[in-house]
Protein backbone atom coordinates (compact mmCIF):
# COMPACT_ATOMS: atom_id res chain seq x y z
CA UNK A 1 65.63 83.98 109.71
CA UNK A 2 67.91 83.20 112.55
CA UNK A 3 69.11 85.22 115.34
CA UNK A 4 72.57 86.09 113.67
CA UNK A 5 71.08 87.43 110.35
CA UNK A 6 68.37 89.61 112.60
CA UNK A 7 71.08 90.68 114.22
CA UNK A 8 72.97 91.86 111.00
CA UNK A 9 70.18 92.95 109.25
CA UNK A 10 69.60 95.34 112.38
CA UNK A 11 73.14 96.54 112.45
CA UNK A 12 73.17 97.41 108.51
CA UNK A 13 69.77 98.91 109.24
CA UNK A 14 70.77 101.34 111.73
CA UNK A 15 73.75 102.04 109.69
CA UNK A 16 71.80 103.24 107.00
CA UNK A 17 69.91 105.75 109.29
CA UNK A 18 73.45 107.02 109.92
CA UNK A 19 74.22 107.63 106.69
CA UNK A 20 70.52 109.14 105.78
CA UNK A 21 71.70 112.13 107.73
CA UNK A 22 74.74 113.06 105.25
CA UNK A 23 72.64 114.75 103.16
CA UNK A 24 70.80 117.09 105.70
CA UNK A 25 74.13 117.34 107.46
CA UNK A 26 75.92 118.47 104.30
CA UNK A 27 73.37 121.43 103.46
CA UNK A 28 75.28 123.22 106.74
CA UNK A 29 78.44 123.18 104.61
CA UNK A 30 77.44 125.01 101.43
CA UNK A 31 80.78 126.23 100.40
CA UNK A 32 82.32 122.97 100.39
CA UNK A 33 82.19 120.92 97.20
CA UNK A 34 81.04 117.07 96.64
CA UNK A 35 84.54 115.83 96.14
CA UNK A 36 85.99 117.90 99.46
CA UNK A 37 82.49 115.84 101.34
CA UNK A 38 82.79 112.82 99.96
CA UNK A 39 86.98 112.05 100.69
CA UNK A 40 87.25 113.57 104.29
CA UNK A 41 83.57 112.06 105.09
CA UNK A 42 84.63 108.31 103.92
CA UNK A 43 88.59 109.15 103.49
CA UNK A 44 88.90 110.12 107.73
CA UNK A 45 86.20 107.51 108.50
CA UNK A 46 88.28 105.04 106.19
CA UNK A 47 91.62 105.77 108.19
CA UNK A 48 89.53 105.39 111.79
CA UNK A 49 88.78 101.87 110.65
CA UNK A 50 92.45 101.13 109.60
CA UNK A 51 93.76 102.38 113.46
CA UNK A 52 90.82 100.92 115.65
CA UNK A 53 92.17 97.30 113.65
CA UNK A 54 95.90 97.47 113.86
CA UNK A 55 95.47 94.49 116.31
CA UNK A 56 93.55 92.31 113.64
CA UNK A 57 95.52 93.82 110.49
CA UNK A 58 98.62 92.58 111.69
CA UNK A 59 97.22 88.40 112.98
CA UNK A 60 95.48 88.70 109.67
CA UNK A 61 98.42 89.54 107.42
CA UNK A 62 99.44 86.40 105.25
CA UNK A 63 95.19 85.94 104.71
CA UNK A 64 95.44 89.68 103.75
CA UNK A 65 98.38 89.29 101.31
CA UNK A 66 96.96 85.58 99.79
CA UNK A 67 94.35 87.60 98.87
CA UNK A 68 95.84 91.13 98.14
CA UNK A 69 93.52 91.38 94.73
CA UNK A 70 90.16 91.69 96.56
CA UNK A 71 91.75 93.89 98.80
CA UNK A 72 92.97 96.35 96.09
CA UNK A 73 89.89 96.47 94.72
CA UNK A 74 87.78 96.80 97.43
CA UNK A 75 89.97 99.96 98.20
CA UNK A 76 89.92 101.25 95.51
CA UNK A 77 86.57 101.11 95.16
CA UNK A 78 86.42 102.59 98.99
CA UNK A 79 87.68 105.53 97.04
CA UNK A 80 85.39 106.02 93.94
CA UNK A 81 82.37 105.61 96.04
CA UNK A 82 81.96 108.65 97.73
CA UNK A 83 83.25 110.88 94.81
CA UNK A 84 80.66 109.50 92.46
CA UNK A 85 77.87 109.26 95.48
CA UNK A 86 78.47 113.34 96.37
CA UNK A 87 79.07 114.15 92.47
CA UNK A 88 75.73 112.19 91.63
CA UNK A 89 74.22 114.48 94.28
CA UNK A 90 75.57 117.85 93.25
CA UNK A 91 74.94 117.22 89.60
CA UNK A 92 71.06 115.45 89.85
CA UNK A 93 69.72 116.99 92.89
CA UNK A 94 69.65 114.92 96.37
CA UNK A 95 67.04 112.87 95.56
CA UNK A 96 67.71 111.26 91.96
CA UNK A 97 71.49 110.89 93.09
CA UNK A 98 71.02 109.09 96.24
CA UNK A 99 68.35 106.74 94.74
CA UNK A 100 70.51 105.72 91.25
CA UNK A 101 72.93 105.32 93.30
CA UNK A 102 71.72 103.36 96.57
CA UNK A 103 69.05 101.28 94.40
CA UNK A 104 70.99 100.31 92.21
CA UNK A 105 73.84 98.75 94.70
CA UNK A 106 71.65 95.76 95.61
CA UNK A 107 70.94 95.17 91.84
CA UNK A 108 74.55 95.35 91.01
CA UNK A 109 75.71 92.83 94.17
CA UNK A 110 73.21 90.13 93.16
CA UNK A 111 74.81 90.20 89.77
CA UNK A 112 78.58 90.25 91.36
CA UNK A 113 77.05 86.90 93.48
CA UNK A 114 75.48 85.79 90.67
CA UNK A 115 78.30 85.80 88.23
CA UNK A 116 81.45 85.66 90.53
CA UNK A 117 80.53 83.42 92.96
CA UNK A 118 78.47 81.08 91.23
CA UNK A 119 75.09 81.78 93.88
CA UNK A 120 71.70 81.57 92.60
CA UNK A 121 69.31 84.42 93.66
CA UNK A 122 66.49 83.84 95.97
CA UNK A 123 63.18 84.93 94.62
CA UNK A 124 62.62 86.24 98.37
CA UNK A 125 65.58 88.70 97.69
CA UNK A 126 64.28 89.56 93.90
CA UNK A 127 60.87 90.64 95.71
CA UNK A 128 62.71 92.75 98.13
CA UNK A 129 64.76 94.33 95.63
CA UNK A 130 62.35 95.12 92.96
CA UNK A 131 60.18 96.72 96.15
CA UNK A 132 63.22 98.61 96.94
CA UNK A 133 63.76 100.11 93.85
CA UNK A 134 59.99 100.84 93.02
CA UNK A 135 59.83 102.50 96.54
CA UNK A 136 62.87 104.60 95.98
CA UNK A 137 61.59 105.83 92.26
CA UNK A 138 58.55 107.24 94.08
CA UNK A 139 60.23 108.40 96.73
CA UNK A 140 62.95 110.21 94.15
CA UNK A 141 60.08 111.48 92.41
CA UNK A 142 57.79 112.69 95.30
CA UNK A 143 60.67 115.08 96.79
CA UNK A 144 60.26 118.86 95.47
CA UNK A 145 63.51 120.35 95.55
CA UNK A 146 65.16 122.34 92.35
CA UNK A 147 66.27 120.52 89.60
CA UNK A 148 69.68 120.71 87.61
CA UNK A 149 70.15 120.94 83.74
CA UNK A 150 69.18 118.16 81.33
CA UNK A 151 73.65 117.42 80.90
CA UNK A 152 73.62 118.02 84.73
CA UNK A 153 70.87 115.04 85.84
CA UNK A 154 72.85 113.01 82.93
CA UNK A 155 76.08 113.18 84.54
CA UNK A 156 74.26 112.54 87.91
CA UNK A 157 72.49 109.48 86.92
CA UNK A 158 75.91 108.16 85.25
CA UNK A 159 77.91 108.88 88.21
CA UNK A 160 74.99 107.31 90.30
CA UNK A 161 75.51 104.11 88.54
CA UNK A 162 79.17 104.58 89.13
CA UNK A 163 78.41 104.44 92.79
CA UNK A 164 76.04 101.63 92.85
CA UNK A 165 78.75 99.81 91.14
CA UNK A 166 81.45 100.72 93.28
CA UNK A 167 79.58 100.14 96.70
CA UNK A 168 78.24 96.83 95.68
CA UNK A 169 82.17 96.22 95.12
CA UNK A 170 83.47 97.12 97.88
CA UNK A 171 80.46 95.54 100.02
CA UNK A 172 81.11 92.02 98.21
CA UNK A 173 85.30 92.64 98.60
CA UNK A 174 84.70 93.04 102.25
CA UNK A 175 82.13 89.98 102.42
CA UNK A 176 84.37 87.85 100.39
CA UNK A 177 87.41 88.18 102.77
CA UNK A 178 85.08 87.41 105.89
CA UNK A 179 83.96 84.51 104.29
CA UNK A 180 87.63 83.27 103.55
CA UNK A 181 88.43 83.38 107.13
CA UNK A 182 89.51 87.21 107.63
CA UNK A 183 88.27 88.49 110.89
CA UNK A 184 85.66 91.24 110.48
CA UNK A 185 87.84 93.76 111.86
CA UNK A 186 90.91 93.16 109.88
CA UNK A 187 88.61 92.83 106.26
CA UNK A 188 87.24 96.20 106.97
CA UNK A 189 90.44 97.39 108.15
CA UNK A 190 92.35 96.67 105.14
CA UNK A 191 89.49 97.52 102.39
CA UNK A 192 88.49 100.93 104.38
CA UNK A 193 91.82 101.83 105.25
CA UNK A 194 92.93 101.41 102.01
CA UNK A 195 90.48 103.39 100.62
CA UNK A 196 91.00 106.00 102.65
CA UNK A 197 95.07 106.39 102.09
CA UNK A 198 93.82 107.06 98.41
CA UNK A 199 91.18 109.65 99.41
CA UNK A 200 93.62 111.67 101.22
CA UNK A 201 95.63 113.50 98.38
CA UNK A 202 92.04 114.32 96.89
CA UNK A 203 91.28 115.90 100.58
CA UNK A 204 94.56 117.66 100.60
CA UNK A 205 93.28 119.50 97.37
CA UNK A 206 90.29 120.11 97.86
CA UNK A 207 89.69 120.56 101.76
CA UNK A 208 90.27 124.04 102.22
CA UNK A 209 86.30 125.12 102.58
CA UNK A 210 86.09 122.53 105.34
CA UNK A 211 88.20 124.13 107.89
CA UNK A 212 87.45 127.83 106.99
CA UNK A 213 84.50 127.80 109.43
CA UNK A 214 84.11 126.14 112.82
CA UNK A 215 80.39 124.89 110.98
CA UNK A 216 82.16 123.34 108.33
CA UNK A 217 84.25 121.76 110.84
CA UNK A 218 82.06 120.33 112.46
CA UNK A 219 80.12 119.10 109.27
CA UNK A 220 83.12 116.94 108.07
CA UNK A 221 83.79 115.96 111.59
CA UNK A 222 80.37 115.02 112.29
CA UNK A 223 80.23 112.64 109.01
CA UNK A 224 83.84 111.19 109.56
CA UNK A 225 82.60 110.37 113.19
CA UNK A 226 79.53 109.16 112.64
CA UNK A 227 77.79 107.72 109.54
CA UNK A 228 81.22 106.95 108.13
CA UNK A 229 83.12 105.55 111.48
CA UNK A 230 80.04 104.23 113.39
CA UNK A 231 77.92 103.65 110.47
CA UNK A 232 80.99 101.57 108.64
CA UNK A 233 81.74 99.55 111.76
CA UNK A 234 78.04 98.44 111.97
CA UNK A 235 77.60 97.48 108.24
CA UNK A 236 80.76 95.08 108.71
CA UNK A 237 79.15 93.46 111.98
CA UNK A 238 76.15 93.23 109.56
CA UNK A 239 78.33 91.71 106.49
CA UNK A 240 79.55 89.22 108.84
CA UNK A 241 76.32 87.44 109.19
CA UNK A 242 74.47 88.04 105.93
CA UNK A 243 75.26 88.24 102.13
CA UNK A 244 76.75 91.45 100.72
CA UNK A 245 72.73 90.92 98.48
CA UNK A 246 70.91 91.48 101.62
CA UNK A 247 73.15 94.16 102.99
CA UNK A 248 72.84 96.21 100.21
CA UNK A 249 69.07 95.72 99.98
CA UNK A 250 68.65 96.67 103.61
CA UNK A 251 70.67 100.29 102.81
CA UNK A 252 67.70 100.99 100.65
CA UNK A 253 66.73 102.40 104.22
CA UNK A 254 68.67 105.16 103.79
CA UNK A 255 67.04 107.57 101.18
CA UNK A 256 63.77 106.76 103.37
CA UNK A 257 65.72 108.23 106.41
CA UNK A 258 67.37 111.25 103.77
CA UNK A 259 63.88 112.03 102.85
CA UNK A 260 62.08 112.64 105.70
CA UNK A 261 65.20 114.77 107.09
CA UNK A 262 64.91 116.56 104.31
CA UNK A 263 61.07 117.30 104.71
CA UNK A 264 61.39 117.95 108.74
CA UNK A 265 64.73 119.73 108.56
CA UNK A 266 65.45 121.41 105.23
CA UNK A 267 61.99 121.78 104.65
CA UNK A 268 61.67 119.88 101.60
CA UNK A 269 57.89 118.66 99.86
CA UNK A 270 57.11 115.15 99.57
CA UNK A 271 54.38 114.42 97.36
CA UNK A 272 51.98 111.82 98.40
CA UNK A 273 53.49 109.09 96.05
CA UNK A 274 56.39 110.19 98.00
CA UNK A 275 55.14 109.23 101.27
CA UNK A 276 53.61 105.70 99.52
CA UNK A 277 57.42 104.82 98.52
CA UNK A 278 58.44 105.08 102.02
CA UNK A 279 55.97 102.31 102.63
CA UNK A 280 56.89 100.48 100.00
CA UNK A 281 60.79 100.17 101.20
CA UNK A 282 59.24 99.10 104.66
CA UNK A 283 57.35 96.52 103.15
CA UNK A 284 60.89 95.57 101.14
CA UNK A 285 62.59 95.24 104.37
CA UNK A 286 59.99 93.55 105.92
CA UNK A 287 60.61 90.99 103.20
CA UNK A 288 64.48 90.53 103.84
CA UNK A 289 63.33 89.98 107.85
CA UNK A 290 60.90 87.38 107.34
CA UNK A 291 62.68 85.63 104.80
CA UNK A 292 63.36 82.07 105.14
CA UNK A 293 66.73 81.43 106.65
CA UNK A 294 69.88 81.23 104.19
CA UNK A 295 70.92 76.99 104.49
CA UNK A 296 73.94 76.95 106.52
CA UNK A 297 77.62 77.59 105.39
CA UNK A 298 80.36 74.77 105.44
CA UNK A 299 83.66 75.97 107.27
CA UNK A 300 85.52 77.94 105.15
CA UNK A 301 89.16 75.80 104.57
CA UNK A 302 91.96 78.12 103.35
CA UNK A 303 94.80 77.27 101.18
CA UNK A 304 97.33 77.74 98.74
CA UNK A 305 95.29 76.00 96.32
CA UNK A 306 92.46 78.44 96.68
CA UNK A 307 89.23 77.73 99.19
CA UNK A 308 87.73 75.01 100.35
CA UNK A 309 84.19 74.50 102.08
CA UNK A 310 84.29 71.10 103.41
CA UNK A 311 82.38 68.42 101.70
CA UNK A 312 82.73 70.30 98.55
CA UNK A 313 85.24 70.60 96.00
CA UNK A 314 88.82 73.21 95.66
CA UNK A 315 87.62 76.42 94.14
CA UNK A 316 89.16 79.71 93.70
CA UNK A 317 85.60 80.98 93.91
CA UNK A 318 83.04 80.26 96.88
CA UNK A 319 79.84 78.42 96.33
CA UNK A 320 77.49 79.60 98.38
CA UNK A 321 73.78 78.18 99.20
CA UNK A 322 70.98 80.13 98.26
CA UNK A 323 67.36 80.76 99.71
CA UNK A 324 64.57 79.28 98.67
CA UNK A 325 60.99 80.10 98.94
């Protein structure tokens, strides 16, 4: 691994303690509901991405409009994420909607790289997501907290998928345009700032709890701010120098982080198995650190035509090199 990915793979790791805290930070908002959370947590943070990258949105317009599809979607999935991610939460209980829905992601990214881009997937980052996953399942399943209804932890799971879909999405959107010569600031920009522009009218309805009390103020100010803002600007620094894959993989730190708020804060349980996941996602980032280095990139050519990486052939999809063991 060189010094760039460590660098990303740091970035989207401290991101993802960020965004562990939602959860905990949440519980001080009781009255508010997932989909009032979910669009002024990601819809604000969204808009704060758009306005710190006026600068970049406007050099990087005719890139932006050439390729105004991945854009759209990324948005929109900007927009479905968090209402699915909160829903799944509400519905299943913290713990089984944060892991369908984070542990999934990386599945569902390798699959979008796979299948879209043409990239063959590295056996290192197969062994780092299967760890992932197992370590979330026990994790899920160590945490003691009250369950829902049979229907309820249905819907959850489903809308769980939903988000794993949606965030792998968004997280290969945002990749995509970096790697078609979109400055970092400008691709996150335009996919988060679009995302957030839809997220408003759902605010708008359903906001009211969040300014009733100065707590719940601070609540959805303290997530806009911080794991959505911060935490956002970090995972593009991190997309910038590793695959959307990897990225997602490396988020699999954040249920660890939810957890063990949960257990020193809301004073949660976590079963020994529990505690034995946790080391199994360490050991699946561990993997993604040590990892053999991805083989370099050719420069990216843009044209009408579609992209270009010299020495290879016009594509309208990218061809990346994968890892090997």
């Amino acid at each position: 691994m060189n010094r760039a990915q460590g660098a990303g793979i740091a970035a989207i790791a401290i991101a993802s303690v960020l965004w562990g805290t939602t959860g905990t930070a949440a519980t001080f908002a009781p009255d508010a509901g997932p989909l009032a959370i979910g669009a002024a947590a990601l819809g604000i943070g969204g808009l704060l991405q758009a306005a710190v990258a006026v600068p970049a949105l406007r050099v990087a317009r005719p890139a932006l409009a050439e390729h105004r599809r991945t854009v759209v979607v990324g948005a929109v999935c900007v927009a479905v994420y968090p209402l699915a991610f909160y829903s799944s939460m509400h519905l299943a209980g913290v713990a089984v909607g944060t892991v369908v829905s984070l542990a999934s992601a990386p599945l569902f990214s390798g699959l979008l790289e796979r299948w879209v881009d043409g990239r063959r997937l590295s056996r290192w980052w197969m062994l780092a997501a299967v760890l992932g996953v197992v370590g979330s399942a026990a994790l899920a399943t160590g945490r003691v907290e009250e369950q829902g209804t049979a229907g309820g932890t249905a819907a959850g799971v489903l809308l769980g998928l939903v988000a794993g879909v949606t965030y792998a999405v968004y997280s290969w959107a945002v990749h995509g345009l970096m790697q078609r010569g979109v400055a970092r600031p400008a691709a996150m920009g335009a996919v988060f700032g679009g995302g957030g522009l839809l997220l408003l009218p759902v605010l708008a309805l359903t906001g009211a709890p969040l300014v009733a009390t100065p707590e719940a103020f601070t609540v959805a100010a303290y997530m806009a701010l911080v794991p959505m803002f911060a935490g956002y600007l970090l995972f593009g620094v991190g997309l910038a120098r590793v695959p959307a894959s990897t990225a997602t993989t490396v988020t699999l730190l954040e249920p660890a982080v939810a957890a063990v708020l949960a257990v020193v804060v809301v004073a949660e349980r976590l079963a020994w198995w529990g505690w034995v996941g946790l080391g199994v996602l360490a050991l699946s980032l561990l993997v993604l650190a040590l990892a053999p280095a991805t083989t370099p990139l050719p420069p990216v050519v843009s044209g009408s035509n579609g992209v270009r990486r010299a020495g290879g052939s016009c594509s309208g999809d990218v061809q990346d090199p994968d890892l090997r063991w």
